[in-house]
Protein backbone atom coordinates (compact mmCIF):
# COMPACT_ATOMS: atom_id res chain seq x y z
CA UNK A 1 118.74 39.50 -113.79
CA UNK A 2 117.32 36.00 -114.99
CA UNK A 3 119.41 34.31 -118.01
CA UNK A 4 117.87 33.93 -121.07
CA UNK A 5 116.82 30.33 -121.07
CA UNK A 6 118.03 27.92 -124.14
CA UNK A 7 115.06 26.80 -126.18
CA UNK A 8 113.83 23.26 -125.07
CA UNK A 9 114.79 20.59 -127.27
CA UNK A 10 112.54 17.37 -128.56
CA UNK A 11 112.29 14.71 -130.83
CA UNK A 12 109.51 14.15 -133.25
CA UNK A 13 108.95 11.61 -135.46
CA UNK A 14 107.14 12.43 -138.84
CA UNK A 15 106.47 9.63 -141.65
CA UNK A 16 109.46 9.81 -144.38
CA UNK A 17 106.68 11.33 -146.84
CA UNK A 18 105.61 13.99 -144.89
CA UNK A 19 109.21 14.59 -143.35
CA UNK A 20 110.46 15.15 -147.39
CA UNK A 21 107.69 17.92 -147.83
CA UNK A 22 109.20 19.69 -144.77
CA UNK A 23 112.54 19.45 -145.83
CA UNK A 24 112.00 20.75 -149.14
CA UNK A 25 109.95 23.63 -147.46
CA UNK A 26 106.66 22.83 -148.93
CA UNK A 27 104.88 22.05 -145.50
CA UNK A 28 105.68 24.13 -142.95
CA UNK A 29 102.95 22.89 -140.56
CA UNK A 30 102.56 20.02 -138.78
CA UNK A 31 99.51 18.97 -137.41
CA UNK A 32 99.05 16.73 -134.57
CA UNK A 33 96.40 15.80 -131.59
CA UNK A 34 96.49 17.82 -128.23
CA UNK A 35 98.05 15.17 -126.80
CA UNK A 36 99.91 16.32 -122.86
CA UNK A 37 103.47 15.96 -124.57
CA UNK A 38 102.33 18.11 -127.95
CA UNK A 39 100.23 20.92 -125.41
CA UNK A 40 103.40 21.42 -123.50
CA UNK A 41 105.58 22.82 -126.31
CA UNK A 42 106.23 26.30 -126.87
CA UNK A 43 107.14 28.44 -129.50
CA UNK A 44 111.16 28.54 -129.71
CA UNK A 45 111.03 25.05 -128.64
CA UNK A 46 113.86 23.02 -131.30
CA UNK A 47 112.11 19.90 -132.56
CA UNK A 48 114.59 17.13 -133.94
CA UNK A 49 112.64 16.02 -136.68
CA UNK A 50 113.75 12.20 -136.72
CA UNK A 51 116.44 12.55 -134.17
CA UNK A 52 118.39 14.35 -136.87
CA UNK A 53 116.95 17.64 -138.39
CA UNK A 54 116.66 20.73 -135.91
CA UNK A 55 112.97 22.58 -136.44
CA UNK A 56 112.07 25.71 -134.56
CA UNK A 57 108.58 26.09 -132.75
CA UNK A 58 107.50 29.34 -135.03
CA UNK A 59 104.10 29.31 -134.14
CA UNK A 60 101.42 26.97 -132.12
CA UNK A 61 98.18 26.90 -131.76
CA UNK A 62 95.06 25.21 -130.40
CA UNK A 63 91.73 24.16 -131.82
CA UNK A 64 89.15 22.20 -130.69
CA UNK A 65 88.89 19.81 -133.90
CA UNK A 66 90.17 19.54 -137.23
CA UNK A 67 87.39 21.18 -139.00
CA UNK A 68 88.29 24.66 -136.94
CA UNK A 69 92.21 24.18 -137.57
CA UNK A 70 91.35 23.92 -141.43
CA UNK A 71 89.15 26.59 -141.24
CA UNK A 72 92.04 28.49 -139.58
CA UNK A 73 95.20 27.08 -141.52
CA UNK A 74 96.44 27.39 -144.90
CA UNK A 75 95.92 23.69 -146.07
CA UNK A 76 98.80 23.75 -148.76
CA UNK A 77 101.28 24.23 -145.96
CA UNK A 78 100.22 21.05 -144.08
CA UNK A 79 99.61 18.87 -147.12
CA UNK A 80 100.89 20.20 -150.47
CA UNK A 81 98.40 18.66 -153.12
CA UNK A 82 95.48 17.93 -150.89
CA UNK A 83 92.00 19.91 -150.68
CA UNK A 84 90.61 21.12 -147.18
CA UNK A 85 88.40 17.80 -147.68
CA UNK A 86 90.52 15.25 -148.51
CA UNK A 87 93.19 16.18 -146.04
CA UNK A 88 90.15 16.27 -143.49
CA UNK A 89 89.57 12.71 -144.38
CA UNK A 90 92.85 11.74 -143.95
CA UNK A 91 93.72 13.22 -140.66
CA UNK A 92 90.48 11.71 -139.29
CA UNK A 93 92.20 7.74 -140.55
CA UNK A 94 95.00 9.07 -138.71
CA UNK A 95 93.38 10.12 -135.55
CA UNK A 96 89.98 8.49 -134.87
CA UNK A 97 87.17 10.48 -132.87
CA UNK A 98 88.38 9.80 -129.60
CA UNK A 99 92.19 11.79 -130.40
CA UNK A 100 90.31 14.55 -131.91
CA UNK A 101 88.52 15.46 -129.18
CA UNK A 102 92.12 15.97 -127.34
CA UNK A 103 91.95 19.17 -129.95
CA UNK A 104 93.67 20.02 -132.91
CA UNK A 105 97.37 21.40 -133.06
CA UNK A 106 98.93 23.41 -135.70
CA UNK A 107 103.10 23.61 -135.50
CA UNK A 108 104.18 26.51 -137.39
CA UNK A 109 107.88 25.16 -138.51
CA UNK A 110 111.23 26.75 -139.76
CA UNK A 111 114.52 25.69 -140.21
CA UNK A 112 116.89 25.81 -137.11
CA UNK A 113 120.61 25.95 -136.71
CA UNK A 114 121.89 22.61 -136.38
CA UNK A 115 121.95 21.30 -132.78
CA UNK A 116 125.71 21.25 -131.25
């Protein structure tokens, strides 16, 4: 009978902004491009937020643009304060055209034990 395996573990770097809205629970999603690195991970992957704060993988998922992830995704959990438009506008200064077509990810977050 096959062990379970442990949960993969990587690092991802947020801006110290965004990184305080996660750790005071107010944004629970992180949004990124589909770049290879992002499509490979997995819910109940560990991401060390930083190098230093452990983040399960609750939920992931895959849209072709960010129009269709806002559409999907509660936009008060990605960026507390925002509208659906203005938080369009500024994921499209983050990402220009040509890293949105990679597609849209959302990363479901929650707290994870710390790392040992």
């Amino acid at each position: 009978m096959k062990e379970p395996s442990e949960p993969r573990q990587k690092v991802l770097w947020i801006k110290p902004e965004y990184l305080q809205e996660i750790l005071a629970g107010r944004k629970t999603i992180e949004v990124r491009v589909g770049y290879s690195n992002i499509r490979r991970l997995q819910a109940g992957d560990i991401l060390l937020l930083n190098q230093e704060h452990p983040y399960r993988i609750r939920r992931i998922c895959i849209y072709p643009d960010f129009e269709h992830l806002l559409a999907q995704e509660p936009t008060d959990r990605i960026a507390p304060g925002l509208s659906a438009q203005e938080l369009l506008s500024a994921l499209r200064v983050l990402y220009p055209p040509e890293k949105e077509a990679l597609g849209a990810v959302a990363i479901e977050l929650e707290p994870a034990s710390p790392i040992r």
